[in-house]
N, C-alpha and C. Protein backbone atom coordinates (compact mmCIF):
# COMPACT_ATOMS: atom_id res chain seq x y z
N UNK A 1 125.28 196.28 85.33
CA UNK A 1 125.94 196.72 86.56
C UNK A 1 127.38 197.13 86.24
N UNK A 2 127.50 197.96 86.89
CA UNK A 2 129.11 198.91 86.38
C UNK A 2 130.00 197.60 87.43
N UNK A 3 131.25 197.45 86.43
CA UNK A 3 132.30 197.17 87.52
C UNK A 3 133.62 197.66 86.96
N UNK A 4 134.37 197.78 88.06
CA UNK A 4 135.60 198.30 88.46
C UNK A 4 136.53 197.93 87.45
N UNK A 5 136.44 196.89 86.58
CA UNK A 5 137.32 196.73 85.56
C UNK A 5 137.27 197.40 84.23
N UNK A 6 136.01 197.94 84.49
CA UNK A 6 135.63 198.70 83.29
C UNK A 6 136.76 199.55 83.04
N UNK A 7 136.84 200.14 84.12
CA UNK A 7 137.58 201.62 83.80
C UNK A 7 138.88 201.38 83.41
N UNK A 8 139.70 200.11 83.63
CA UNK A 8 140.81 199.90 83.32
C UNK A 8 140.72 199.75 81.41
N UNK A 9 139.94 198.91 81.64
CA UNK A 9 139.42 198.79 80.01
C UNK A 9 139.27 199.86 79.18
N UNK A 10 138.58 200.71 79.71
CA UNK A 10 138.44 201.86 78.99
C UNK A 10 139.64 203.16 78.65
N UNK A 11 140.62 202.92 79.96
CA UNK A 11 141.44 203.84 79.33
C UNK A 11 142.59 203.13 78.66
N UNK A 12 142.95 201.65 78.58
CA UNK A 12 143.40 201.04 77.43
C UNK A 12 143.13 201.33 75.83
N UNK A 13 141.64 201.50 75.89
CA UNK A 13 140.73 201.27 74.80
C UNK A 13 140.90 202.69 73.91
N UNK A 14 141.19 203.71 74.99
CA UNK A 14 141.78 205.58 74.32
C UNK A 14 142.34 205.39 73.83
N UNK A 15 143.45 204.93 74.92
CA UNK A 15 144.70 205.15 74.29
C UNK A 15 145.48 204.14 73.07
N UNK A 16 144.64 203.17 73.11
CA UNK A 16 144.94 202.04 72.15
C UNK A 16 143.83 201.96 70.94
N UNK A 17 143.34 203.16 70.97
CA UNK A 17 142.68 203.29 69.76
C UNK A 17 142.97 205.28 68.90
N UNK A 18 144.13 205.94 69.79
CA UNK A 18 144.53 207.03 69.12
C UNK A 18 145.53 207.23 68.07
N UNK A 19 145.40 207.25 66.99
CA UNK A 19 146.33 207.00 65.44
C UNK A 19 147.38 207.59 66.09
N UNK A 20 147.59 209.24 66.61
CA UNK A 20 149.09 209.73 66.78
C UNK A 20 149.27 209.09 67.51
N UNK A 21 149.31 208.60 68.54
CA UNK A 21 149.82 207.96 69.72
C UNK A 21 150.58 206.61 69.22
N UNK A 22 149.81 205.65 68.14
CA UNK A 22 150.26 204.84 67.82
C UNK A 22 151.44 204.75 66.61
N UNK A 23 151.27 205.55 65.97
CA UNK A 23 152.36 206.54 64.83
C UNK A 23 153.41 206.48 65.70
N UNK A 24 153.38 207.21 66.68
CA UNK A 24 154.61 207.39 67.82
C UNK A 24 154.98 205.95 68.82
N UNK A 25 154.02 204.90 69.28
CA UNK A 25 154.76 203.67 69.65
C UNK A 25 153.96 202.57 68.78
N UNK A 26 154.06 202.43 67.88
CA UNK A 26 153.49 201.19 66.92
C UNK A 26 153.41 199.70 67.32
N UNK A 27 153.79 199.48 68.52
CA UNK A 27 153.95 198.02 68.90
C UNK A 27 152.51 198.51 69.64
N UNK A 28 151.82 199.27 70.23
CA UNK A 28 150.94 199.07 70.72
C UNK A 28 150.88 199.76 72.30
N UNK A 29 149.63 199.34 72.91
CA UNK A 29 149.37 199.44 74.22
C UNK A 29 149.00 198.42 75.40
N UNK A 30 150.14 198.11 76.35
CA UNK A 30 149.38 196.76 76.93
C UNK A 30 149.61 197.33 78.44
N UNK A 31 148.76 196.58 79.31
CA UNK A 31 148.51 195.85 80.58
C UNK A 31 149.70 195.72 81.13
N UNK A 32 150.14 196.27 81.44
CA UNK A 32 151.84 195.86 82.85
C UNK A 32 153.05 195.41 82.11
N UNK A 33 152.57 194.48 80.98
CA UNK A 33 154.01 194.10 80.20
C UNK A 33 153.78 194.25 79.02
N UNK A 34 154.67 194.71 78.23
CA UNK A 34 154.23 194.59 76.49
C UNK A 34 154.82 193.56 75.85
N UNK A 35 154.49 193.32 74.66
CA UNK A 35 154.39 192.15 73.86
C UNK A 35 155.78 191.30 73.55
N UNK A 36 156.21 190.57 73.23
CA UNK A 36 157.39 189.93 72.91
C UNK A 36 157.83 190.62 71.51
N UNK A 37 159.40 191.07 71.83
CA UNK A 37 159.76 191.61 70.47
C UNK A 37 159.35 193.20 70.83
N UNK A 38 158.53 194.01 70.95
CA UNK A 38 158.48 195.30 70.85
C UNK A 38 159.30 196.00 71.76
N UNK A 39 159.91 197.09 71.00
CA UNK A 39 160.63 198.22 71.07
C UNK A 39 159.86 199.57 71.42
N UNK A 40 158.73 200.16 71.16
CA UNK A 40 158.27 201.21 71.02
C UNK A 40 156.68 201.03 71.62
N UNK A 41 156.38 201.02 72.25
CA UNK A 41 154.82 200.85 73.19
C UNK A 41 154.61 201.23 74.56
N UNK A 42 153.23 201.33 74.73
CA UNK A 42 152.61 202.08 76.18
C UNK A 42 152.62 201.43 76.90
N UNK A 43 152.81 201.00 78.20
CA UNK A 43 152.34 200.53 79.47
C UNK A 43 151.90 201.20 80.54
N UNK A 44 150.46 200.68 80.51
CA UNK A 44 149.49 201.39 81.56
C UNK A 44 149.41 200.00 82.45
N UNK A 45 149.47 201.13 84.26
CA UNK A 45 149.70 199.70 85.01
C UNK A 45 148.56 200.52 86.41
N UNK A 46 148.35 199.70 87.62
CA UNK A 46 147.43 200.09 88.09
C UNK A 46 148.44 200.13 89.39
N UNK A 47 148.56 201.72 90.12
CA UNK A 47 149.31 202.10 91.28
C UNK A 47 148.87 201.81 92.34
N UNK A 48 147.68 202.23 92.38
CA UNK A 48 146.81 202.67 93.60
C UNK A 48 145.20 202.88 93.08
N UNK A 49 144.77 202.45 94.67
CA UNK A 49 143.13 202.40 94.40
C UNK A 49 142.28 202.99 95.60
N UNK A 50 141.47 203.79 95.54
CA UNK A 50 140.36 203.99 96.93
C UNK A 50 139.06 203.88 96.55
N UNK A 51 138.22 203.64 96.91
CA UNK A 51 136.87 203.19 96.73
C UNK A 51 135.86 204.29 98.07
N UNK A 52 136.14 205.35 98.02
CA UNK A 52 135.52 206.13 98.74
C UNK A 52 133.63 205.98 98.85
N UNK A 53 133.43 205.98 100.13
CA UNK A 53 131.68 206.36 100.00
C UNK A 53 131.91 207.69 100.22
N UNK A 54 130.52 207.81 99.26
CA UNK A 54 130.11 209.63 99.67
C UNK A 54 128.61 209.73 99.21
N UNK A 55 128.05 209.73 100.81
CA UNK A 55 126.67 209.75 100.81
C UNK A 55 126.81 208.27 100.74
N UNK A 56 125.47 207.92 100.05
CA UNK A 56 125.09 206.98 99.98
C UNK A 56 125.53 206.26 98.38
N UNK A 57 126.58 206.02 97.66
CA UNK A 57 127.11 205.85 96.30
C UNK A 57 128.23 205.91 96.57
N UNK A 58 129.28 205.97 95.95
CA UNK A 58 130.55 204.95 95.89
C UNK A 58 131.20 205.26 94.90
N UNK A 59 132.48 206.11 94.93
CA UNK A 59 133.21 206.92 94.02
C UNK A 59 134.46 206.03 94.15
N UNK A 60 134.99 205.86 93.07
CA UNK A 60 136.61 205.09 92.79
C UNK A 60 137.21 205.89 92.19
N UNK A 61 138.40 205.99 92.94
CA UNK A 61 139.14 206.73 92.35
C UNK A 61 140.66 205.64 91.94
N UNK A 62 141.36 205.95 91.25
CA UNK A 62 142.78 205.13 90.65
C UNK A 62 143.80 206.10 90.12
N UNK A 63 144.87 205.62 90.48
CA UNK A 63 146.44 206.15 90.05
C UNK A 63 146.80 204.69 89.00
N UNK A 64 147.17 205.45 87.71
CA UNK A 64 148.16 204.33 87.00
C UNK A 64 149.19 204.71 86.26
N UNK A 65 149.92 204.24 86.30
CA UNK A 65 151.21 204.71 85.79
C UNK A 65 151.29 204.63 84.32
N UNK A 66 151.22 205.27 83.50
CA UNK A 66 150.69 205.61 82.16
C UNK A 66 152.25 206.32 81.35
N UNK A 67 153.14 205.32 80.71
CA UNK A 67 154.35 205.72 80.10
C UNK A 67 154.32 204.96 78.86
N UNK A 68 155.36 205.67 78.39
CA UNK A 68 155.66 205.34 76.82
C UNK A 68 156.80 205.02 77.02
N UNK A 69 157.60 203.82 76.34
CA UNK A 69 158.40 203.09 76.79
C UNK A 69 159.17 203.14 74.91
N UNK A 70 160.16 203.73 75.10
CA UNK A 70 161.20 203.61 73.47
C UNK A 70 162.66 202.88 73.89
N UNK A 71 163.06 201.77 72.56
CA UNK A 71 164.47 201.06 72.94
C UNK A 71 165.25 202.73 72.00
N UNK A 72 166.34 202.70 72.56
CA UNK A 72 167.08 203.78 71.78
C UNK A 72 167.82 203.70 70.48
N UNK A 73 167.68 201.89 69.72
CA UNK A 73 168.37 201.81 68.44
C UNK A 73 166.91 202.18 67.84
N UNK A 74 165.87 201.98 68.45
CA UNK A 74 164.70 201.98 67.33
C UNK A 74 164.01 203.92 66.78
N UNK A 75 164.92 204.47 67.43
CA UNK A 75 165.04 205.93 67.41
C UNK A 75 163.75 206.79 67.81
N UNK A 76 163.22 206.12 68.97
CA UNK A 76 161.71 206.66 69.15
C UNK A 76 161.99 208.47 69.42
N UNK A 77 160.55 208.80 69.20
CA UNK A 77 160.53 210.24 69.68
C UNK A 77 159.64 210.58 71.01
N UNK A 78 160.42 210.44 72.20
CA UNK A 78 159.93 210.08 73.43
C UNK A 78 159.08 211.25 73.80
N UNK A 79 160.05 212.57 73.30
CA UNK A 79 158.80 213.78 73.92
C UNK A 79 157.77 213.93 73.55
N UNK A 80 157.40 213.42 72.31
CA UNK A 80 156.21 213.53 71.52
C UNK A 80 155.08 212.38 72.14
N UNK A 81 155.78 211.36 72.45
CA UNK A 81 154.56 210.68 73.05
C UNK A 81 154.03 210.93 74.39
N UNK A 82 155.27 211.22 75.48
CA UNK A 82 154.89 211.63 76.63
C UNK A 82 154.05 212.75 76.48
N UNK A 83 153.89 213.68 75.67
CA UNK A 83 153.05 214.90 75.39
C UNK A 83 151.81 214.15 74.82
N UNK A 84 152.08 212.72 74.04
CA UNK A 84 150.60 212.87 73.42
C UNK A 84 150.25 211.76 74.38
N UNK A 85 150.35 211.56 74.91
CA UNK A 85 150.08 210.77 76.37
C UNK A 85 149.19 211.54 77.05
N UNK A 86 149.62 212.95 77.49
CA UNK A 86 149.08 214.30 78.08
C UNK A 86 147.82 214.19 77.92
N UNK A 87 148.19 214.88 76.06
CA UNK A 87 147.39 215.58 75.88
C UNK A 87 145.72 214.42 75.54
N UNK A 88 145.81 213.53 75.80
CA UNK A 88 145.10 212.60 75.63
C UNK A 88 143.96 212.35 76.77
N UNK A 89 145.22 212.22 78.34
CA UNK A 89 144.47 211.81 79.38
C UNK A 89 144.03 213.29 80.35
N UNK A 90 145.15 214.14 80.37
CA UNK A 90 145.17 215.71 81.77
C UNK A 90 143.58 215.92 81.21
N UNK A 91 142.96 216.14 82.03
CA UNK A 91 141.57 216.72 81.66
C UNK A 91 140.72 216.74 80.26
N UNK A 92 141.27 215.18 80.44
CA UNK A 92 140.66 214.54 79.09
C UNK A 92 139.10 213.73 79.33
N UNK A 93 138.81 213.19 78.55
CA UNK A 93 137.45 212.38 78.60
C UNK A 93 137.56 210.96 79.06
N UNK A 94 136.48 210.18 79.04
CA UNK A 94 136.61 208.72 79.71
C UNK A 94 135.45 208.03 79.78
N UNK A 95 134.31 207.46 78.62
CA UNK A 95 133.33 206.70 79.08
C UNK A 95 133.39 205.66 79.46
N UNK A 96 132.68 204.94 80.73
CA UNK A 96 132.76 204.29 81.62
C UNK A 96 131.04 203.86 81.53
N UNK A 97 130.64 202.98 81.00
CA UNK A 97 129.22 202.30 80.94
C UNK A 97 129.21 201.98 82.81
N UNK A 98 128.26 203.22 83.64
CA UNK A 98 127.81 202.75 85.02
C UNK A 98 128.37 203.64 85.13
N UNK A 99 129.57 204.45 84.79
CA UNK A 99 130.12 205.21 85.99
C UNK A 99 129.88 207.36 85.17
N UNK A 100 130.19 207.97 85.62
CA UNK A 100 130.17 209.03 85.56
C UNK A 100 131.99 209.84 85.38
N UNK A 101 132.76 210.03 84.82
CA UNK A 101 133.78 211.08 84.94
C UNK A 101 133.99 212.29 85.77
N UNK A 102 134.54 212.27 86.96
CA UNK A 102 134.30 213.65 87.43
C UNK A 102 135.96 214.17 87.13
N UNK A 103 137.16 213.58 87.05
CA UNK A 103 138.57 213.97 86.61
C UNK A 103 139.38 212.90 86.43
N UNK A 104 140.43 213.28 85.14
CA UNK A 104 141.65 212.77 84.91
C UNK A 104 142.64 213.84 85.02
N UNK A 105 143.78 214.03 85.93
CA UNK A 105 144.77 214.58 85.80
C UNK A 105 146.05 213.93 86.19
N UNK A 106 146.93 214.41 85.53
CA UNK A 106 148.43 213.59 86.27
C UNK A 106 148.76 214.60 87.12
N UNK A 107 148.82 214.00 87.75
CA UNK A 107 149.88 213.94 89.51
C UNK A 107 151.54 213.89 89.31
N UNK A 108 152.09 212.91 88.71
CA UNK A 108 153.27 213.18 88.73
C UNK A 108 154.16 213.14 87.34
N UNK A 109 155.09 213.47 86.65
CA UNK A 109 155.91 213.36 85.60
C UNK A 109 156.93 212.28 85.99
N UNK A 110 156.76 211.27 84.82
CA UNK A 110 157.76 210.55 84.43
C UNK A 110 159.24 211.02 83.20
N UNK A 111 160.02 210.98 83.59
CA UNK A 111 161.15 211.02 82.27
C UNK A 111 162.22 210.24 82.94
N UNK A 112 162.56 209.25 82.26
CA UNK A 112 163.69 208.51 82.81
C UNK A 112 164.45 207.64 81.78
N UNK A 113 165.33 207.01 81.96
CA UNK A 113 165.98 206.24 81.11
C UNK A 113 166.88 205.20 82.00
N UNK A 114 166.78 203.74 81.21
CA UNK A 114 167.74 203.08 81.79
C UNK A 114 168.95 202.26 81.06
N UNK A 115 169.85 201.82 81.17
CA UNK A 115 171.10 201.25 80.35
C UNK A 115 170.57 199.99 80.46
N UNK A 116 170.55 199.31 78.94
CA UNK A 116 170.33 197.76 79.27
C UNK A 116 171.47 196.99 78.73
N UNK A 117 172.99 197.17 78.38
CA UNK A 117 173.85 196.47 78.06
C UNK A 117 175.18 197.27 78.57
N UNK A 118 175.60 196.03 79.12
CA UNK A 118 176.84 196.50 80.04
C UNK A 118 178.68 196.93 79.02
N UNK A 119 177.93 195.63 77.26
CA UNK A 119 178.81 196.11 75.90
C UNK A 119 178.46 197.42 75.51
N UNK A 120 177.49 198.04 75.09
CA UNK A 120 177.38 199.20 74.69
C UNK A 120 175.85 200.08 75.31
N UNK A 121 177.13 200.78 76.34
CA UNK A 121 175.93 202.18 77.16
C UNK A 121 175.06 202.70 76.64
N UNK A 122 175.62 202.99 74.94
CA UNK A 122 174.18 203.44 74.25
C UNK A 122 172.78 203.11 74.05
N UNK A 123 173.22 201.84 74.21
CA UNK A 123 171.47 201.28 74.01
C UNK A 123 170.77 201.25 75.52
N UNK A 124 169.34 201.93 75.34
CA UNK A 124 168.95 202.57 76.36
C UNK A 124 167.46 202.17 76.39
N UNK A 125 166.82 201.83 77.15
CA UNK A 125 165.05 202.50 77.34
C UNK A 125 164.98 203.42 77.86
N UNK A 126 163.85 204.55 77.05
CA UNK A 126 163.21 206.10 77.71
C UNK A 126 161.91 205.56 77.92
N UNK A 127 161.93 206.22 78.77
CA UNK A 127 160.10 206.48 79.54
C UNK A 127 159.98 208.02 79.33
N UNK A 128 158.71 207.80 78.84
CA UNK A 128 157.52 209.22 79.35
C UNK A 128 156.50 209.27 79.26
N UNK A 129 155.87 210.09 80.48
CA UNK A 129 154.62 209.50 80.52
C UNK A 129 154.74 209.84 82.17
N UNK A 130 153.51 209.55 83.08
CA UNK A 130 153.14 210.15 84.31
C UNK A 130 152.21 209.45 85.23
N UNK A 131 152.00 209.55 86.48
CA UNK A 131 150.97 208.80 86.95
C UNK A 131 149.40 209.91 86.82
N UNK A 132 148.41 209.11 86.80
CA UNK A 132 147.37 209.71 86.16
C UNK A 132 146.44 208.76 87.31
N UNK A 133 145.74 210.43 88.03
CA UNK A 133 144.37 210.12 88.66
C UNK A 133 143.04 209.88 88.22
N UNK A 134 142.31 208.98 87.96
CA UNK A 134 140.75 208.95 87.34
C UNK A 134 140.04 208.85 88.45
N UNK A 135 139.25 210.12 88.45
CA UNK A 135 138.07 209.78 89.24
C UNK A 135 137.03 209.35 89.16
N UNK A 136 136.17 208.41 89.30
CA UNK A 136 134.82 207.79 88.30
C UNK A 136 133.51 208.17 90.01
N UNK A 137 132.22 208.34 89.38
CA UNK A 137 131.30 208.37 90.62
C UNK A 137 130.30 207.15 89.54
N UNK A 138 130.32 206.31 90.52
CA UNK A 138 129.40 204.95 90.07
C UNK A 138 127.91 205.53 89.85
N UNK A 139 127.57 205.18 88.68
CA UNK A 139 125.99 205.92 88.20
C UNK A 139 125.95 206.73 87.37
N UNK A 140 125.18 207.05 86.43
CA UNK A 140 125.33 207.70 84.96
C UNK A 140 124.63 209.22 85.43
C-alpha cells in the first residue's frame, strides 16, 4: 500500500544520492535541520500539502522548500548547486512505489543570505534553491 511518506523519502533519496550535488554540499542532505558541525548541505522541508480526489482515486500533491544552504568561510559555490538543485528536480523524475508522477516543477526561486555574527559581517549563510511542486496520482 502506497503511503504519503514515501514521497518525502524518495525525493531525499535523489537528491541524496546525486555525486554533483554532493561534490557541491558534502555534508549531505537532511529533513528540516542538518547535521551538527556542517557548513555546506541541502535542506528539504515540507510547505504545504493537498490531498485532492479526482474521480474516484486520490492525487497528492506537495510544496517543499528544497535549498542549498553554504557558511561563507567554507567558500561554497551557491549558484552551482541552486542550478543543480534545478536541474535535478524542474521536470525531473520521481519513483514513488504506489504512486504515479504526473509533475515536479518549482514555483518559486530562492536566493538569499543571512549575517550570522554581529564581530564580523562577513561570515554569512547563502541559500539556493526553490519551492518545488510534486504531483503524485496514487496507483501505478
Amino acid at each position: 500500500m502506497a503511503n504519503s511518506s514515501d514521497i518525502d523519502a524518495a525525493l531525499l533519496a535523489k537528491l541524496g544520492s546525486d555525486a554533483a550535488l554532493l561534490a557541491l554540499m558534502p555534508n549531505g542532505v537532511y529533513w528540516g535541520i542538518a547535521g551538527p558541525g556542517a557548513t555546506r548541505f541541502v535542506i528539504v522541508s515540507l510547505i504545504d500539502s493537498d490531498d485532492p480526489r479526482v474521480f474516484e482515486a486520490r492525487d497528492e500533491t506537495r510544496i517543499y522548500l528544497v535549498k542549498a544552504v553554504g557558511l561563507s568561510t567554507d567558500s561554497p559555490d551557491m549558484d552551482a548547486a541552486g542550478d543543480r538543485i534545478d536541474a535535478l528536480l524542474h521536470w525531473g523524475t520521481l519513483t514513488v512505489s504506489g504512486y504515479t508522477l504526473m509533475v515536479i516543477e518549482r514555483e518559486l526561486y530562492i536566493r538569499d543570505q543571512e549575517a550570522v555574527s554581529d564581530v564580523d559581517p562577513k561570515i554569512r549563510w547563502y541559500h539556493r534553491g526553490g519551492h518545488y511542486r510534486v504531483m503524485m496520482a496514487l496507483g501505478t
